[in-house]
N, C-alpha and C. Protein backbone atom coordinates (compact mmCIF):
# COMPACT_ATOMS: atom_id res chain seq x y z
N UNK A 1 270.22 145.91 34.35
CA UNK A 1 271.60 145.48 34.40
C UNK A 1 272.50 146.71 34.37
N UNK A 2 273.42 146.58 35.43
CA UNK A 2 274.77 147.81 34.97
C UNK A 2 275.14 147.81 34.05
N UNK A 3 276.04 148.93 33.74
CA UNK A 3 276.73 148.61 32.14
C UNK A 3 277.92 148.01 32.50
N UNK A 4 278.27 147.99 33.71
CA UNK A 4 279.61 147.85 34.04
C UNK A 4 279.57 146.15 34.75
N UNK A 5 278.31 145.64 35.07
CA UNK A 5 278.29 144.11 35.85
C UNK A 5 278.33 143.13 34.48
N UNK A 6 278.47 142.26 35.50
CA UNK A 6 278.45 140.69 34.58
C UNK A 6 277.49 139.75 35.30
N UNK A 7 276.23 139.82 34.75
CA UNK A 7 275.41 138.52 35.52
C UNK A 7 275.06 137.49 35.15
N UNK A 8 274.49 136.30 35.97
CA UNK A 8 274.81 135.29 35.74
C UNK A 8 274.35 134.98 34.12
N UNK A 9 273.11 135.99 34.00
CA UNK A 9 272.31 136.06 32.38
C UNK A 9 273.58 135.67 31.25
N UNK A 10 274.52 136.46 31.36
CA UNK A 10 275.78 136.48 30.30
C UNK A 10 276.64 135.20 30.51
N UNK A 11 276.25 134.43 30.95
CA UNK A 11 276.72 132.87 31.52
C UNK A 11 276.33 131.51 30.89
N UNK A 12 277.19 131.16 30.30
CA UNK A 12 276.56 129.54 30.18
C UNK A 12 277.08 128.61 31.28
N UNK A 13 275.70 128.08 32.11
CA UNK A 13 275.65 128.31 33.57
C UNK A 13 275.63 126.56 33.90
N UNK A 14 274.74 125.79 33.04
CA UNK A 14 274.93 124.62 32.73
C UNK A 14 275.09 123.28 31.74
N UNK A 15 275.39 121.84 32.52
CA UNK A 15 275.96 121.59 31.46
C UNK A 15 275.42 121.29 29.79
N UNK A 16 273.96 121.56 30.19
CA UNK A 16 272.80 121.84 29.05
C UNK A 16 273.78 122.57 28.29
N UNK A 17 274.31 123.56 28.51
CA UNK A 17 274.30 124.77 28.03
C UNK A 17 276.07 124.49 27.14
N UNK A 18 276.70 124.17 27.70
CA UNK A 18 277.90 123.65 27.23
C UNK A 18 277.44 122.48 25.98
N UNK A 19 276.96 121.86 26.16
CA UNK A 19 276.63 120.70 25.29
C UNK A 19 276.01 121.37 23.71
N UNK A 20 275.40 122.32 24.09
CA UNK A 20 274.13 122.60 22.86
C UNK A 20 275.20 123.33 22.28
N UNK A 21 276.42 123.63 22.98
CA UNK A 21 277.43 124.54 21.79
C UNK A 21 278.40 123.54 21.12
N UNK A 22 279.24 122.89 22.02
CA UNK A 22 279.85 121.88 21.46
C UNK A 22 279.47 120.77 20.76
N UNK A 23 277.73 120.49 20.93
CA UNK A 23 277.22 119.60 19.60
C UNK A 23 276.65 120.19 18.25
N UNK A 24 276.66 122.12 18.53
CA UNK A 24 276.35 122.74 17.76
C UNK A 24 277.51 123.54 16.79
N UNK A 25 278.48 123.32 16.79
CA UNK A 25 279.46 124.86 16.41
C UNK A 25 278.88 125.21 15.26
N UNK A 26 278.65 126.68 15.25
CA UNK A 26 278.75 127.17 14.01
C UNK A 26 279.47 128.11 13.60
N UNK A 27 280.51 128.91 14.23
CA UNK A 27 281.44 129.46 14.24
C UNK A 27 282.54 128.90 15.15
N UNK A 28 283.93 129.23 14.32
CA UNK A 28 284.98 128.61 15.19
C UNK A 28 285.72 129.76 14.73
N UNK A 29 286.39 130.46 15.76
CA UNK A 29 287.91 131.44 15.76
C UNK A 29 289.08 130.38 16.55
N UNK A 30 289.99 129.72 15.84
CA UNK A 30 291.24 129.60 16.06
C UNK A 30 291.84 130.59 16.59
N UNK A 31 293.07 130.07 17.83
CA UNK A 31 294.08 130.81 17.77
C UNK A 31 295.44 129.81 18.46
N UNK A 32 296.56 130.48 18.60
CA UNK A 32 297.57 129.15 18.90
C UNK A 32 297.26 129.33 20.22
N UNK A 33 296.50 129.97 21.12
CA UNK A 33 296.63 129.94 22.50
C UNK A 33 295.31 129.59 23.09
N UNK A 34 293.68 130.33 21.98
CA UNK A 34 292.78 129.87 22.58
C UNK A 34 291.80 129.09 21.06
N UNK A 35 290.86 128.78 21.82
CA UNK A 35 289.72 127.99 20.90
C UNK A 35 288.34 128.37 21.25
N UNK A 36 288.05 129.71 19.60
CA UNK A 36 286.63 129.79 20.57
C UNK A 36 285.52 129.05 19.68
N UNK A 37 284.38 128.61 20.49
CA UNK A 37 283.13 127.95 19.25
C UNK A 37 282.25 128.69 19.88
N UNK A 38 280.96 128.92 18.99
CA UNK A 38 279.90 129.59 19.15
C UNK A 38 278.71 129.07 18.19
N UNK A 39 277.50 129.11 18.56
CA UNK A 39 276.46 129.00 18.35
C UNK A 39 275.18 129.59 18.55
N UNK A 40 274.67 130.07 17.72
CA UNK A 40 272.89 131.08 18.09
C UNK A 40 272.56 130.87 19.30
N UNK A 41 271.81 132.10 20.09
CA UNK A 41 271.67 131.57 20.89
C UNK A 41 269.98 131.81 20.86
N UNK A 42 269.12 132.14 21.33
CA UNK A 42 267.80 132.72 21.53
C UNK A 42 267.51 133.49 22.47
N UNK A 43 268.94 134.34 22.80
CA UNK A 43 268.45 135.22 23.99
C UNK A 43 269.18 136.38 22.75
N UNK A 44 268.79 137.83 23.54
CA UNK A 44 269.10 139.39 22.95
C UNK A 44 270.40 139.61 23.34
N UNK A 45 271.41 138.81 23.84
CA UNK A 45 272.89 138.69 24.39
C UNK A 45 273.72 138.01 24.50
N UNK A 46 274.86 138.02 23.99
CA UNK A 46 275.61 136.74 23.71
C UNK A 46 275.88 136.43 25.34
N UNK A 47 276.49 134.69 25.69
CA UNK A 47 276.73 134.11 26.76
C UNK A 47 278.01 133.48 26.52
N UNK A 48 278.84 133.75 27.90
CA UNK A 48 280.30 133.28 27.37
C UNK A 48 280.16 131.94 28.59
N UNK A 49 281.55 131.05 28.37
CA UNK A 49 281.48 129.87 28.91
C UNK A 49 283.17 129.86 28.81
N UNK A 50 283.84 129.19 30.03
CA UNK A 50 285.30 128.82 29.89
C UNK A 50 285.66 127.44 30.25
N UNK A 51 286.33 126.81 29.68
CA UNK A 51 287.22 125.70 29.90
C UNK A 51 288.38 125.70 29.77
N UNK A 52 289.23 125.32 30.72
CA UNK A 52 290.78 125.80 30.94
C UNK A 52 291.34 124.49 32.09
N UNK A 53 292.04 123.35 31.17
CA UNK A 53 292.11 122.13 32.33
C UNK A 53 293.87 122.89 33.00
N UNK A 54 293.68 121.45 33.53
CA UNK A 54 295.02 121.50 34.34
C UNK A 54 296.15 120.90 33.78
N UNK A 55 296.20 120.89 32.27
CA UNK A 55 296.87 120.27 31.67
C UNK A 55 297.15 121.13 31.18
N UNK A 56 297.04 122.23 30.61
CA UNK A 56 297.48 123.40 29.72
C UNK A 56 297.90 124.21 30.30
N UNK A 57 297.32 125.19 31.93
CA UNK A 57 297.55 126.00 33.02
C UNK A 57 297.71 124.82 34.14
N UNK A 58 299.12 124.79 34.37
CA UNK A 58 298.97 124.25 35.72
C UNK A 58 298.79 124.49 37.10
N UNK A 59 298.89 125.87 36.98
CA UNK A 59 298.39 126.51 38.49
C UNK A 59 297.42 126.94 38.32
N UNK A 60 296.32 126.96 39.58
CA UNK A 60 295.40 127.74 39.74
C UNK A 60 295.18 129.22 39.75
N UNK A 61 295.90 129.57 40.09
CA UNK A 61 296.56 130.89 40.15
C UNK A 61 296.56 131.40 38.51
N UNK A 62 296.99 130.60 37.56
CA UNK A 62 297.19 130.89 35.99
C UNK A 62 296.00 130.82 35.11
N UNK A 63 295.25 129.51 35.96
CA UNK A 63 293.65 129.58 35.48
C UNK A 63 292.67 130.69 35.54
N UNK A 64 293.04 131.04 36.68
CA UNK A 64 292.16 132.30 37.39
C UNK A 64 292.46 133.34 36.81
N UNK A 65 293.54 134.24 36.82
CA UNK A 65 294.39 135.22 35.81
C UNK A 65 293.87 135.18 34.30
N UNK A 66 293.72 134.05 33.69
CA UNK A 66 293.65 134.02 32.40
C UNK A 66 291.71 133.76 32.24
N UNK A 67 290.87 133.35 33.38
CA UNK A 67 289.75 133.55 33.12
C UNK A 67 289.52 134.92 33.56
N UNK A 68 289.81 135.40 34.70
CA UNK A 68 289.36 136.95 34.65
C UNK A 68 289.65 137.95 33.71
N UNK A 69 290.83 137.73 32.59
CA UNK A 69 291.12 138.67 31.90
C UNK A 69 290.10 138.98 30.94
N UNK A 70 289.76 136.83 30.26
CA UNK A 70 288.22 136.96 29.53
C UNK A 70 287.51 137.12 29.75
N UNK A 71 286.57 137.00 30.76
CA UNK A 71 285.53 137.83 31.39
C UNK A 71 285.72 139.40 31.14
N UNK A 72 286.91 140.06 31.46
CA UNK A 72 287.01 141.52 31.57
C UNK A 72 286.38 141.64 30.23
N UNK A 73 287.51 141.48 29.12
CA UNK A 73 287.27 141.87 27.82
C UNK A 73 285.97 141.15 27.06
N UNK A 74 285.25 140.48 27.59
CA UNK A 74 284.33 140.10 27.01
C UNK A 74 283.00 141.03 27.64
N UNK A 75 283.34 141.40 28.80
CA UNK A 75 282.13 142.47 29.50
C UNK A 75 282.23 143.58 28.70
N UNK A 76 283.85 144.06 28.58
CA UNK A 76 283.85 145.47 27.33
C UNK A 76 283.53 145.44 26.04
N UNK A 77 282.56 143.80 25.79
CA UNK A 77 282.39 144.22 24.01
C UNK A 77 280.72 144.04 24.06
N UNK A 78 280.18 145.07 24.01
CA UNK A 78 278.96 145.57 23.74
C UNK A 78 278.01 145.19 22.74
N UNK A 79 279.05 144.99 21.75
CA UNK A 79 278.39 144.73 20.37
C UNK A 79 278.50 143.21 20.04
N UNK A 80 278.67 142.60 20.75
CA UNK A 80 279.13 141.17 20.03
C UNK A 80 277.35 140.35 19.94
N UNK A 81 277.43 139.47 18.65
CA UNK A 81 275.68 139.45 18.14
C UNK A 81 275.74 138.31 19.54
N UNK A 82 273.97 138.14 19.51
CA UNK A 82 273.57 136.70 20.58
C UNK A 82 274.49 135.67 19.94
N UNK A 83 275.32 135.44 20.77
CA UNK A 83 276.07 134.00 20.70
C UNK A 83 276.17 133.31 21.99
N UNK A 84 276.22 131.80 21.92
CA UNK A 84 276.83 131.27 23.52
C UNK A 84 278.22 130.94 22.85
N UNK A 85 279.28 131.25 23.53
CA UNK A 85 280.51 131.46 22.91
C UNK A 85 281.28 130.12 24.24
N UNK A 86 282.19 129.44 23.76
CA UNK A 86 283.06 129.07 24.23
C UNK A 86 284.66 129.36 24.85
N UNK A 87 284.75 129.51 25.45
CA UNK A 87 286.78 129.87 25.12
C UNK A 87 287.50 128.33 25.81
N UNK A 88 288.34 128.10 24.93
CA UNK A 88 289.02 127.31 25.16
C UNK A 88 290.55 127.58 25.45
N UNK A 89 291.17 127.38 26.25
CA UNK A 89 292.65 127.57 26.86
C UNK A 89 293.44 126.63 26.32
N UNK A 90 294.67 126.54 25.03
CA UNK A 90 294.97 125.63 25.00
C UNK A 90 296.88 125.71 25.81
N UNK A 91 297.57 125.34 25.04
CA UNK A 91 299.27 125.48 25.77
C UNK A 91 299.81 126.66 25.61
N UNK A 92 300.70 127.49 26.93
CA UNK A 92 301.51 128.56 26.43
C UNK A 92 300.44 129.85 26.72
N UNK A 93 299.46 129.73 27.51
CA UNK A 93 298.80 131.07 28.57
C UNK A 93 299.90 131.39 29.37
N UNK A 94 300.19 130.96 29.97
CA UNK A 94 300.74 131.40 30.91
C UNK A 94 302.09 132.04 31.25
N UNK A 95 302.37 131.96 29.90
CA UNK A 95 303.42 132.90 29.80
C UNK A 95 303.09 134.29 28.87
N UNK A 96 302.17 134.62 28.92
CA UNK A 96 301.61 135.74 27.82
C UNK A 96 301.27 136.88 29.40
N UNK A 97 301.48 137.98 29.17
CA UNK A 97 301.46 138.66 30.37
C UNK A 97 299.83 139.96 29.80
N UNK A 98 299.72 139.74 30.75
CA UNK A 98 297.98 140.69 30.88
C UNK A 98 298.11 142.03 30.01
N UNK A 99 298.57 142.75 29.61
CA UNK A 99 298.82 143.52 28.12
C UNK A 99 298.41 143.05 26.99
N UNK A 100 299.19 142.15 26.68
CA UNK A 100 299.13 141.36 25.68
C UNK A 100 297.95 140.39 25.12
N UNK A 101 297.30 139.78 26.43
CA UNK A 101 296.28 139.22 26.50
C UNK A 101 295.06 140.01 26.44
N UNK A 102 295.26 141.25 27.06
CA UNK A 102 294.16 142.00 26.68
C UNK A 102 294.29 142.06 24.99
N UNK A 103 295.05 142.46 24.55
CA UNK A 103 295.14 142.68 23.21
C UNK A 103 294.65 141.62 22.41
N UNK A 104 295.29 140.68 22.85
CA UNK A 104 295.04 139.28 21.75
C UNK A 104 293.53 139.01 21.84
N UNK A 105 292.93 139.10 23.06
CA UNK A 105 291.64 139.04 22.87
C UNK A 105 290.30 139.92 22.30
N UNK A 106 291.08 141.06 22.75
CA UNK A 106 289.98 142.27 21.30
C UNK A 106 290.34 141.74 20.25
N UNK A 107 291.40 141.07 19.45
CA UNK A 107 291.29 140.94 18.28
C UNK A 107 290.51 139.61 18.18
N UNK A 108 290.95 138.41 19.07
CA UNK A 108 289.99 137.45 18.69
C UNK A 108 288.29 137.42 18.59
N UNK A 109 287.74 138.33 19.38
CA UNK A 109 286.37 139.21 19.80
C UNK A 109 285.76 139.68 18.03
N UNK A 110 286.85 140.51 17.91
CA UNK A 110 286.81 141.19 16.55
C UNK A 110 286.44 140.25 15.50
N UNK A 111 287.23 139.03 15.57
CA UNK A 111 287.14 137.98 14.14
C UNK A 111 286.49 137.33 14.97
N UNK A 112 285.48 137.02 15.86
CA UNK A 112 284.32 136.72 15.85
C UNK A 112 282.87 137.30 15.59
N UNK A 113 282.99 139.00 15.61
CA UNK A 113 282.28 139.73 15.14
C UNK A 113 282.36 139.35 13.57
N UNK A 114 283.55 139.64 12.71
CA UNK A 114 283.73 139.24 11.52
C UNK A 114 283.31 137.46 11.00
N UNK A 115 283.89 136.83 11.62
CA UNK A 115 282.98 135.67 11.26
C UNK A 115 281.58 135.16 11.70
N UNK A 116 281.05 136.10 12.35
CA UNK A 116 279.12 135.84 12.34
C UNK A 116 278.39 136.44 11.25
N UNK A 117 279.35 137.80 11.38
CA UNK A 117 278.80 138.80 9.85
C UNK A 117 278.91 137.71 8.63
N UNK A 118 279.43 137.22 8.52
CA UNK A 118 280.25 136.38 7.40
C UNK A 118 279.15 135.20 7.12
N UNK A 119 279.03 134.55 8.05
CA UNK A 119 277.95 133.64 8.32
C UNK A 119 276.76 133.45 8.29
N UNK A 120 276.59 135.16 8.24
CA UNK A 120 275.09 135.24 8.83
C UNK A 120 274.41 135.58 6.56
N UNK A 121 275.78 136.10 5.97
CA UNK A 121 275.39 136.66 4.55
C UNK A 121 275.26 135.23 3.76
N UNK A 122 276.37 134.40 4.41
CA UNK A 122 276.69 132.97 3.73
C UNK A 122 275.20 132.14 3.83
N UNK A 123 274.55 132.71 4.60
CA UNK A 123 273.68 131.63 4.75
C UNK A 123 272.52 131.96 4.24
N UNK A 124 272.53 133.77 4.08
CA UNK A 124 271.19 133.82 3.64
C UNK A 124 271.38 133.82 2.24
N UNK A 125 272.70 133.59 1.68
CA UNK A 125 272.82 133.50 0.03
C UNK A 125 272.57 132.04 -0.40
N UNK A 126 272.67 131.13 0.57
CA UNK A 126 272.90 129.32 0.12
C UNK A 126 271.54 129.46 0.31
N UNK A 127 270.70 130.22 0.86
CA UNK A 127 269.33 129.67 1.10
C UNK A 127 268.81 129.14 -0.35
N UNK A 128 268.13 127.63 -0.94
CA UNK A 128 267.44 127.83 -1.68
C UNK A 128 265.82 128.25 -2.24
N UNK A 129 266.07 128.76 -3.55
CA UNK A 129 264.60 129.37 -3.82
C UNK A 129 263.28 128.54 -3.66
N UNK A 130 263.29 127.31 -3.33
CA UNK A 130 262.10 126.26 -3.25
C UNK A 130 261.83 126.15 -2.02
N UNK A 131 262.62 127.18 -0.94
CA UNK A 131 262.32 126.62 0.50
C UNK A 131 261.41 127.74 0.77
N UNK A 132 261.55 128.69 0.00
CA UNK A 132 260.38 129.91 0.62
C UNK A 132 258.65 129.64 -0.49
N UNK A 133 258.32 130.01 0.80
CA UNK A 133 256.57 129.92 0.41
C UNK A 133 256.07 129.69 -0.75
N UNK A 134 255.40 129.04 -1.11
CA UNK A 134 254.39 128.44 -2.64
C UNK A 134 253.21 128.72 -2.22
N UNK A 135 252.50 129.38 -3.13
CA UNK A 135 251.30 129.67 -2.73
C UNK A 135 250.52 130.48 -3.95
């Protein structure tokens, strides 16, 4: 893989694939503009996925703009753990201008890095002591 491509691998490609996140969330980042959910995935790379109706962006033109920006910034984060990640588009994209959106989305990226870390300690502390091996 380039360092610089996006293939279809980094894709949640079908609707298998949409489903097992949205019946799964285990992380959710709020924001007033997007909605992301995420869930483990079993590959060595997180996979992103977009939904953006025609009720929130009404032009195509605004859909497109606001999915290529996430794609961009999601190709520039290297480090983000295996997740299949969602983004959700909700009201008021389309007036946020591509600066800004770049921005808003390293930070949402960021507090999804921060809430897997978070998740990942939470869970191995709730683990209880009767579930590991007897013997």
């Amino acid at each position: 893989m380039k360092p610089l491509s996006f293939p279809k691998s980094s894709r949640l490609l079908t609707p298998r694939d949409y489903a097992r996140v949205f019946d799964n969330v285990q992380i959710r980042v709020p924001h007033r503009n997007f909605l992301i959910l995420a869930t483990l995935n079993s590959e060595q790379h997180s996979r992103i996925g977009l939904v953006f109706s025609k009720k929130n962006l009404k032009l195509a033109v605004q859909r497109n703009r606001i999915k290529r920006r996430i794609r961009e910034t999601f190709r520039l984060q290297p480090d983000l753990p295996p997740l299949d990640i969602i983004v959700l588009g909700r009201r008021g994209l389309a007036d946020i201008d591509n600066a800004k959106l770049n921005e808003l989305l390293d930070d949402l990226w960021s507090r999804l890095r921060r809430k897997y870390q978070h998740s990942r300690t939470t869970f191995d502390q709730q683990r209880p002591e009767s579930n590991r091996g007897t013997g």
